[in-house]
N, C-alpha and C. Protein backbone atom coordinates (compact mmCIF):
# COMPACT_ATOMS: atom_id res chain seq x y z
N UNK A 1 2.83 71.34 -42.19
CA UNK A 1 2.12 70.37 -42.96
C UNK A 1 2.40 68.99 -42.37
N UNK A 2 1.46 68.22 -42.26
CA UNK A 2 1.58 66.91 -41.78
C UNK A 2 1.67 65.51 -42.37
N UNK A 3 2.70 64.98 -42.46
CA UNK A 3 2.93 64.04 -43.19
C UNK A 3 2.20 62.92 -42.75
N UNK A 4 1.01 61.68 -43.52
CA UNK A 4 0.11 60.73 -43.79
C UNK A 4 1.15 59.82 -44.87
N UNK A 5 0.76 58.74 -43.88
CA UNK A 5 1.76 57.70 -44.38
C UNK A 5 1.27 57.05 -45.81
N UNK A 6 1.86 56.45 -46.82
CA UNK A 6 0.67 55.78 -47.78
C UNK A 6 -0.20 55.25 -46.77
N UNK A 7 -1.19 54.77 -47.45
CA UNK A 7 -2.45 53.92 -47.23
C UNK A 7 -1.95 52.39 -46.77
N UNK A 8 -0.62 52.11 -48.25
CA UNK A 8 -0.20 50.10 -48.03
C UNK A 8 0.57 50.23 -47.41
N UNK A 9 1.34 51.58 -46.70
CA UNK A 9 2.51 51.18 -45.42
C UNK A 9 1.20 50.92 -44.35
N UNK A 10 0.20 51.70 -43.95
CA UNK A 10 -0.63 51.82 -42.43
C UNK A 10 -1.41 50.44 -43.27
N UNK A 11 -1.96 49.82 -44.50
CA UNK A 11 -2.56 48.27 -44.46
C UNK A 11 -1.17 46.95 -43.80
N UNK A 12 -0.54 47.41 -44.22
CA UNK A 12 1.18 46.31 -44.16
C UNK A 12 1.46 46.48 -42.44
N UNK A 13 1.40 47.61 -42.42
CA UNK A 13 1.94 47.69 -40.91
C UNK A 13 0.75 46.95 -39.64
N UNK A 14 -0.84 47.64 -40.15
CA UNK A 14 -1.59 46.88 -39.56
C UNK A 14 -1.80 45.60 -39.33
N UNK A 15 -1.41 44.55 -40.57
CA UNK A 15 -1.40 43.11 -41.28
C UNK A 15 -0.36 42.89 -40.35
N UNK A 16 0.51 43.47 -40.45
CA UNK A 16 1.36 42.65 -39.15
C UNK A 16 1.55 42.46 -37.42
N UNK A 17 0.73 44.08 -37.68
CA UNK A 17 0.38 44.11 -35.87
C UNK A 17 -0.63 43.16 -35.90
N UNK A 18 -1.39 42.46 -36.98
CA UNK A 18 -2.20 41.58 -36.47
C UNK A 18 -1.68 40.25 -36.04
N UNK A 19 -0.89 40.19 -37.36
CA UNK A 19 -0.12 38.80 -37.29
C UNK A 19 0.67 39.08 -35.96
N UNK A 20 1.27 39.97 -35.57
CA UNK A 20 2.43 39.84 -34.73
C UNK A 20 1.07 39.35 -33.22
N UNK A 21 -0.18 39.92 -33.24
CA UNK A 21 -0.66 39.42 -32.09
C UNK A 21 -1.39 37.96 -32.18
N UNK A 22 -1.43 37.25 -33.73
CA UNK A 22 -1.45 36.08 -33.78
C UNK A 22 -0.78 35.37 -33.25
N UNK A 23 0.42 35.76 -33.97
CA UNK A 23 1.91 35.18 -33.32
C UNK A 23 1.79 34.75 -31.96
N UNK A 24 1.85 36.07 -31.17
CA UNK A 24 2.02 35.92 -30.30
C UNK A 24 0.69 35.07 -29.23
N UNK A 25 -0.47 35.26 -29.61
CA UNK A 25 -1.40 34.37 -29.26
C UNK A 25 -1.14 32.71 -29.52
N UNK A 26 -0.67 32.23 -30.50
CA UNK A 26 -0.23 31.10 -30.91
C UNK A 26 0.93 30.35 -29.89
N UNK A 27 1.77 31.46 -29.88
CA UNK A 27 3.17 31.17 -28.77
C UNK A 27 2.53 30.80 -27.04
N UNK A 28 2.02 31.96 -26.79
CA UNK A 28 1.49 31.58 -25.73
C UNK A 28 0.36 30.49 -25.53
N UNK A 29 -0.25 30.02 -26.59
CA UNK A 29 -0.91 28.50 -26.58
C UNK A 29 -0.21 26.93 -26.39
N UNK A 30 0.91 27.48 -27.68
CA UNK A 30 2.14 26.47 -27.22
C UNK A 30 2.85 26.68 -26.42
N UNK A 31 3.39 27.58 -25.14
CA UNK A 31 3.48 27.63 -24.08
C UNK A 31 2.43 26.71 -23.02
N UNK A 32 1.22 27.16 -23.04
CA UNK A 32 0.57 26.61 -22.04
C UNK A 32 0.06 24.99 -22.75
N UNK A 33 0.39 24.41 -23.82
CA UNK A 33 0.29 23.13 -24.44
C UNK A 33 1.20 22.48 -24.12
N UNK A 34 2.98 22.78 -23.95
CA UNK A 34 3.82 22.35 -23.41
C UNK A 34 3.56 22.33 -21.66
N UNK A 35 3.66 23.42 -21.19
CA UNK A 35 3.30 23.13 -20.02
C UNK A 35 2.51 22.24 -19.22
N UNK A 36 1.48 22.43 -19.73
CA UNK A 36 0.50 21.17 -19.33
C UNK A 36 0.72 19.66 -19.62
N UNK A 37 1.72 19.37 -21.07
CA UNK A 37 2.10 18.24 -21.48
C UNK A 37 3.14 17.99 -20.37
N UNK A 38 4.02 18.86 -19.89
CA UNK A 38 5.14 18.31 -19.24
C UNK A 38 4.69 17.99 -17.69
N UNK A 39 3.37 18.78 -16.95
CA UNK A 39 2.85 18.73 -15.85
C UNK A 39 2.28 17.05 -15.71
N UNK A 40 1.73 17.04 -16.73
CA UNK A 40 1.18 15.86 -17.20
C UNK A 40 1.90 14.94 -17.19
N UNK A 41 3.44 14.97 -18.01
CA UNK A 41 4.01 13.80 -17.81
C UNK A 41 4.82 13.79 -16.44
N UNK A 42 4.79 15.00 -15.53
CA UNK A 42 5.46 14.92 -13.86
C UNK A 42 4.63 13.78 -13.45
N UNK A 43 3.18 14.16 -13.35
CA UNK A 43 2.52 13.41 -13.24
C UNK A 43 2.41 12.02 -13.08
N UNK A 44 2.66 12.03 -14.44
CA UNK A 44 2.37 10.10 -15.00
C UNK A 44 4.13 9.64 -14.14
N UNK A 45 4.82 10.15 -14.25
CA UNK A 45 6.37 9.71 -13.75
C UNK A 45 5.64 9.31 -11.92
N UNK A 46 5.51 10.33 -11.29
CA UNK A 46 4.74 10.05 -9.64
C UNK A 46 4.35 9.13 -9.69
N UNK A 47 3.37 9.19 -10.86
CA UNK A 47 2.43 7.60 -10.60
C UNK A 47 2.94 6.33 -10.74
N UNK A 48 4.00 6.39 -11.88
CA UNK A 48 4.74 5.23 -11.85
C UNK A 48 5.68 4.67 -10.68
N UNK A 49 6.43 5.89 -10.28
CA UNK A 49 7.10 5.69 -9.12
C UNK A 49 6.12 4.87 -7.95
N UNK A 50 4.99 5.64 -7.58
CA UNK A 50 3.97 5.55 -6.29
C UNK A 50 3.92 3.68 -7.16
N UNK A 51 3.30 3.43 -8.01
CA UNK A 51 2.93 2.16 -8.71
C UNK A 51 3.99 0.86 -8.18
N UNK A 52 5.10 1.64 -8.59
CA UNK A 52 6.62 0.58 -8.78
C UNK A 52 6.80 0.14 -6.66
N UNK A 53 6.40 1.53 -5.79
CA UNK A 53 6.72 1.13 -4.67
C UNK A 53 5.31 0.22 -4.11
N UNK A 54 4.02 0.75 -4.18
CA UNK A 54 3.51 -0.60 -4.15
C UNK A 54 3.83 -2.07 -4.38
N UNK A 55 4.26 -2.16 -5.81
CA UNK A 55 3.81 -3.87 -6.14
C UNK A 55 5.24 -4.36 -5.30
N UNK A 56 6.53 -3.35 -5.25
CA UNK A 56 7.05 -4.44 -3.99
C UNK A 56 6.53 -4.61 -2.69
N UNK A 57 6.59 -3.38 -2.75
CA UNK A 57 5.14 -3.72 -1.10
C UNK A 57 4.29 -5.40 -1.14
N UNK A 58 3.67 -5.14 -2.27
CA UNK A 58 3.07 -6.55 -2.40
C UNK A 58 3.54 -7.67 -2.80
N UNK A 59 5.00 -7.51 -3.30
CA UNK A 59 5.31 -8.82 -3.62
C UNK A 59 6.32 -9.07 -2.11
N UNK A 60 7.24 -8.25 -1.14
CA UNK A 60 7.41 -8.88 -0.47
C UNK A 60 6.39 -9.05 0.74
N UNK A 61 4.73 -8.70 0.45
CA UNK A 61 3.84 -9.49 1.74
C UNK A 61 3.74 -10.60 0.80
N UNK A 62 3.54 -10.46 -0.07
CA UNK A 62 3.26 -12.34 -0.60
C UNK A 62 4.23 -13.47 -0.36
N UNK A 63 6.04 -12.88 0.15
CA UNK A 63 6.57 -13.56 0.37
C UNK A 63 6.55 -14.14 1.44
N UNK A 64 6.10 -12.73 2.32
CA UNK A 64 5.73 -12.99 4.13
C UNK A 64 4.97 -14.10 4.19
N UNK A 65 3.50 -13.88 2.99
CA UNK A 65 2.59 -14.71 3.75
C UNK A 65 2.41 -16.01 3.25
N UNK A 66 3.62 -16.51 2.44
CA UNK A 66 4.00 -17.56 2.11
C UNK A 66 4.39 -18.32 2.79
N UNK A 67 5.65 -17.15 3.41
CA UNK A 67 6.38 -18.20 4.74
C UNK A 67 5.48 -18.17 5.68
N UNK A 68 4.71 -17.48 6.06
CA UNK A 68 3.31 -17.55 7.39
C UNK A 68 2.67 -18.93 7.11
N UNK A 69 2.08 -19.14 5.72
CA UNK A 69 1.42 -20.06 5.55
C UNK A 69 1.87 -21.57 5.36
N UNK A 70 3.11 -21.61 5.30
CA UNK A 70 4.34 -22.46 5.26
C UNK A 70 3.82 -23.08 7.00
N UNK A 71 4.55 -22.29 7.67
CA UNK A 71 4.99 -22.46 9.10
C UNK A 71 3.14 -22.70 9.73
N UNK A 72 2.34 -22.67 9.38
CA UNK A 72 0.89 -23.06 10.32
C UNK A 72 0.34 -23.97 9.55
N UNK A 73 0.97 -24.57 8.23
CA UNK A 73 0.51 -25.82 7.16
C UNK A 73 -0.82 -25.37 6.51
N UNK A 74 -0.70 -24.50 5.93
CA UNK A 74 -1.93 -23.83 5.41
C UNK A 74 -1.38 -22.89 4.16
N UNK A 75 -2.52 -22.98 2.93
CA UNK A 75 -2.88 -22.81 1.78
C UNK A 75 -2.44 -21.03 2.55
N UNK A 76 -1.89 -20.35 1.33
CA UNK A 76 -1.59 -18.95 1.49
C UNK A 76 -2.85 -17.88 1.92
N UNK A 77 -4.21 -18.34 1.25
CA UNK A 77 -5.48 -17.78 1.80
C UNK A 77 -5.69 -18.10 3.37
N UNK A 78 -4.87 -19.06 4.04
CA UNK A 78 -5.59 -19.77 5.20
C UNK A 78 -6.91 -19.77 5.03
N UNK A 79 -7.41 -20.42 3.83
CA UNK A 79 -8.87 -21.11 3.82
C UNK A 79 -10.08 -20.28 4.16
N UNK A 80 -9.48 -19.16 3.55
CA UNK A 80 -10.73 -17.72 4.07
C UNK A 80 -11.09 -17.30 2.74
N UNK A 81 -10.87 -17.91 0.90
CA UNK A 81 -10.90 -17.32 -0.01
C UNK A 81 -11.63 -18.85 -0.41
N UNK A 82 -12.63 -18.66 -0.39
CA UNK A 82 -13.23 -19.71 -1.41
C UNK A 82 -12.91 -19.49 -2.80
N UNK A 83 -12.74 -18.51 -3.42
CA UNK A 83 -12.05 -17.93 -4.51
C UNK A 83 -10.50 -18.75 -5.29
N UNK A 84 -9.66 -19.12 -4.18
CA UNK A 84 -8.81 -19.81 -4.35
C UNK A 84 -8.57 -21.04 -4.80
N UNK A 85 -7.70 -21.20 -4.90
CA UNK A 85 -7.57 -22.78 -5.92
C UNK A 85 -7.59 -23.87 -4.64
N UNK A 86 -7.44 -23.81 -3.51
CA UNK A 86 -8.16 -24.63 -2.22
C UNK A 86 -9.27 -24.33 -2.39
N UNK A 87 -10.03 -23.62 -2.57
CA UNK A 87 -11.79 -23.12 -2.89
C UNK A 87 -11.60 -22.82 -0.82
N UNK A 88 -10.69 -22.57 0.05
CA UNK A 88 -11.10 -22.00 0.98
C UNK A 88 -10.90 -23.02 2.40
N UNK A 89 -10.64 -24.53 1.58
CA UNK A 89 -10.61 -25.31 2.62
C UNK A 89 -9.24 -25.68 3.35
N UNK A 90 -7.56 -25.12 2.76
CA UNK A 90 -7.08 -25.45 3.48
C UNK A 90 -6.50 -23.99 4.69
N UNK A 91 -7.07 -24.41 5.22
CA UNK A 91 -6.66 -23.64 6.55
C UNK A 91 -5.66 -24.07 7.46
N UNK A 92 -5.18 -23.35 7.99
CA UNK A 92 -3.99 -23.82 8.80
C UNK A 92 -4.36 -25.55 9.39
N UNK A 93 -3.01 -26.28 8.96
CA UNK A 93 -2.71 -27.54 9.93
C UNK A 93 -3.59 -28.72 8.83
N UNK A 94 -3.90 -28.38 7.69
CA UNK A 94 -4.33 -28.53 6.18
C UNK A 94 -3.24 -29.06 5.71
N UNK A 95 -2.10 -28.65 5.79
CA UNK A 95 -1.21 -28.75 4.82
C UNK A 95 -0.18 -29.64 5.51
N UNK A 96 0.96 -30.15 5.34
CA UNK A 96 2.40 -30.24 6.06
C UNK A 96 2.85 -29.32 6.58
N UNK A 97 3.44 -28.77 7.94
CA UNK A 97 4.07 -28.07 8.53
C UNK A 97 5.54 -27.66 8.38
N UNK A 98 5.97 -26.88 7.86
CA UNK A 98 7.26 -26.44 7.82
C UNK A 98 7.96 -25.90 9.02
N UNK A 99 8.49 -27.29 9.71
CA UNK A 99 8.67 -27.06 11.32
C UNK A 99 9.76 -25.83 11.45
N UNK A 100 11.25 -25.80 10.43
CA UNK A 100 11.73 -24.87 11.14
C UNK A 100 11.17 -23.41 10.85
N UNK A 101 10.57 -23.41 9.56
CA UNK A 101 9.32 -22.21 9.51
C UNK A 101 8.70 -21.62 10.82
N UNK A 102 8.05 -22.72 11.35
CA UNK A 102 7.41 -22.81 12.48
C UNK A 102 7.56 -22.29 13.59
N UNK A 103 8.96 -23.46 13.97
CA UNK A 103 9.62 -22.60 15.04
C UNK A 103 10.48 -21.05 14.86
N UNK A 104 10.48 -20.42 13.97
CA UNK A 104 11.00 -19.42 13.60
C UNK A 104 9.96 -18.22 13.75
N UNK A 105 8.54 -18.60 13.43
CA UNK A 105 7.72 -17.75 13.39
C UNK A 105 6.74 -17.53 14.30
N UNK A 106 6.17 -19.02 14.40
CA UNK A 106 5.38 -18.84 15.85
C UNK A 106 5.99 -19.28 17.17
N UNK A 107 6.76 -19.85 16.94
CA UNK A 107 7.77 -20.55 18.24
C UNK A 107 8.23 -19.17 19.49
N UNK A 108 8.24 -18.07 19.02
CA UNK A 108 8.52 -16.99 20.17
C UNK A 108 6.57 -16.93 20.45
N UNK A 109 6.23 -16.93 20.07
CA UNK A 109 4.83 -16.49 20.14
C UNK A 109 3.99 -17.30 21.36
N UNK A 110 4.25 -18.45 20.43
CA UNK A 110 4.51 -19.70 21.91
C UNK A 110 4.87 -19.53 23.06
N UNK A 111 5.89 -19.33 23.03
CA UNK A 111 6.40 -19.57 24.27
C UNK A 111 6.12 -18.35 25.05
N UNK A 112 5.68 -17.02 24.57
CA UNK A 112 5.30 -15.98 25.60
C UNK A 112 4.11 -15.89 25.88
N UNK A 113 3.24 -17.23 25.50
CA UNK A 113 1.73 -17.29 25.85
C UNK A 113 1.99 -18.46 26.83
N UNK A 114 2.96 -19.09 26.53
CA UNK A 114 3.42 -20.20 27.68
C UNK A 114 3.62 -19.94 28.83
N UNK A 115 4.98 -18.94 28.80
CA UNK A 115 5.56 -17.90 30.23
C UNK A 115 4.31 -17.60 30.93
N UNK A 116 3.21 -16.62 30.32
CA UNK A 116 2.24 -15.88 30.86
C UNK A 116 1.45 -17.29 31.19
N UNK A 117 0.76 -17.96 31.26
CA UNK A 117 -0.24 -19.24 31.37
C UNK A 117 0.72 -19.93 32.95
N UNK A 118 2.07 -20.13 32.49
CA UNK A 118 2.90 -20.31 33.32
C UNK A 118 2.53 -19.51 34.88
N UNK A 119 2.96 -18.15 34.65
CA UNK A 119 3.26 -16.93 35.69
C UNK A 119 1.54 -16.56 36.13
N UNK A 120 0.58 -17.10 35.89
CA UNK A 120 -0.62 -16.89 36.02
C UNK A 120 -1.02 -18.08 37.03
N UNK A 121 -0.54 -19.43 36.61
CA UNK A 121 -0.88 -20.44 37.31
C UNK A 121 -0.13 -20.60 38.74
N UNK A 122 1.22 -19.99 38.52
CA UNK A 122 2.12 -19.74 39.66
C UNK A 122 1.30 -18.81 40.88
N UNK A 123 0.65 -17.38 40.36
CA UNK A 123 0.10 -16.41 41.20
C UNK A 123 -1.02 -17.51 41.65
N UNK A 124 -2.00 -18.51 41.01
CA UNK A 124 -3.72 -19.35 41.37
C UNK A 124 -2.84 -20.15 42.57
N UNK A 125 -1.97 -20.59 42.15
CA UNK A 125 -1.66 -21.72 43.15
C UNK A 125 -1.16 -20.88 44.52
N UNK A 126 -0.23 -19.66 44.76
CA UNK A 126 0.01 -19.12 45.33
C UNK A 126 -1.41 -18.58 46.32
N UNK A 127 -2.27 -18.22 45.67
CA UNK A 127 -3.54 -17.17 46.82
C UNK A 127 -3.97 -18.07 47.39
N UNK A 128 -4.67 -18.09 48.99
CA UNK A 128 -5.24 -18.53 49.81
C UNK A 128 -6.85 -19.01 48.71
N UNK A 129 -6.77 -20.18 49.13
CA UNK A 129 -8.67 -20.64 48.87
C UNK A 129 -9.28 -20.21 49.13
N UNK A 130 -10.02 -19.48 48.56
CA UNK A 130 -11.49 -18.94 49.50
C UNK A 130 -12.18 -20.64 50.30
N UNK A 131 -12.76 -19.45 51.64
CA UNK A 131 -13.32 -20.98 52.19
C UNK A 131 -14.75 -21.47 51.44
N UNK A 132 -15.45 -22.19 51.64
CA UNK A 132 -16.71 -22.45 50.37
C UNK A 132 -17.99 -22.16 51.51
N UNK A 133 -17.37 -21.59 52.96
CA UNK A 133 -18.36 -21.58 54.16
C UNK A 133 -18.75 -22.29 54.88
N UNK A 134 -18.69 -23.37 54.61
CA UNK A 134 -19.16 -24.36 55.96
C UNK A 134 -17.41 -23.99 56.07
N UNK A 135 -17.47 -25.15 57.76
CA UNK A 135 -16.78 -25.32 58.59
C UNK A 135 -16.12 -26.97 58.89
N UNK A 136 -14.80 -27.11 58.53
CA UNK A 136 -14.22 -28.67 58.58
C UNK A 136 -14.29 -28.88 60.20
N UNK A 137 -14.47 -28.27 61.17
CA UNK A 137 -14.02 -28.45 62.07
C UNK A 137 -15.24 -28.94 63.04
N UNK A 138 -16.05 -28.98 62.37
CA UNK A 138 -17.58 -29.08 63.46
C UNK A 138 -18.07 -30.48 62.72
């Protein structure tokens, strides 16, 4: 003879295999709700980082091109930003010169366009003249 369970053990037992796959549907939602929240905030952390190494990036070129614009006497745009509070007009040699700026920054620059202008005029003066074709001698 085969024993049949009541009816409210197999309703009770069913009610909970349901719930238990609620449950468990629910869990695995808040699983993948956390997950994604925490991916999300990896995320936003990168970006801040990537963010934070930019703006020094940009704040020490603004320092660069402070001292650049220092040392050639010119408005930090060098007069290329009509936008600017020069509206664009001071361009280098505009301003006062910040000589030891100057010599600090362009002063090598100088002088190796000097050397070369130098070592160029040395080789012109050095080559034979071309003759222009006539003849001094006749």
């Amino acid at each position: 003879m085969s024993q049949t369970p009541p009816p409210d053990l197999v309703q009770t037992l069913l009610a909970r295999q349901g719930l238990d796959r609620k449950d468990s549907l629910l869990r695995l939602l808040v699983e993948q709700s956390q997950a994604a929240t925490q991916e999300a905030a990896s995320r936003q952390r990168a970006r801040r980082r990537a963010l934070r190494v930019v703006l020094a990036e940009l704040y020490e070129l603004r320092e660069r091109m402070t001292r650049v614009a220092a040392a050639l006497g010119s408005c930090e745009c060098l007069g290329e930003d009509g936008d600017c509070e020069c509206r664009g007009r001071d361009g280098p040699g505009s301003r006062p010169i910040d000589e030891d700026l100057f010599h600090e920054l362009v002063g090598p620059a100088l002088e190796r366009v000097q050397a070369r202008a130098h070592a160029h005029d040395k080789r012109a003066a050095s080559r034979p003249q071309a003759n222009d074709g006539g003849s001094d001698d006749e």
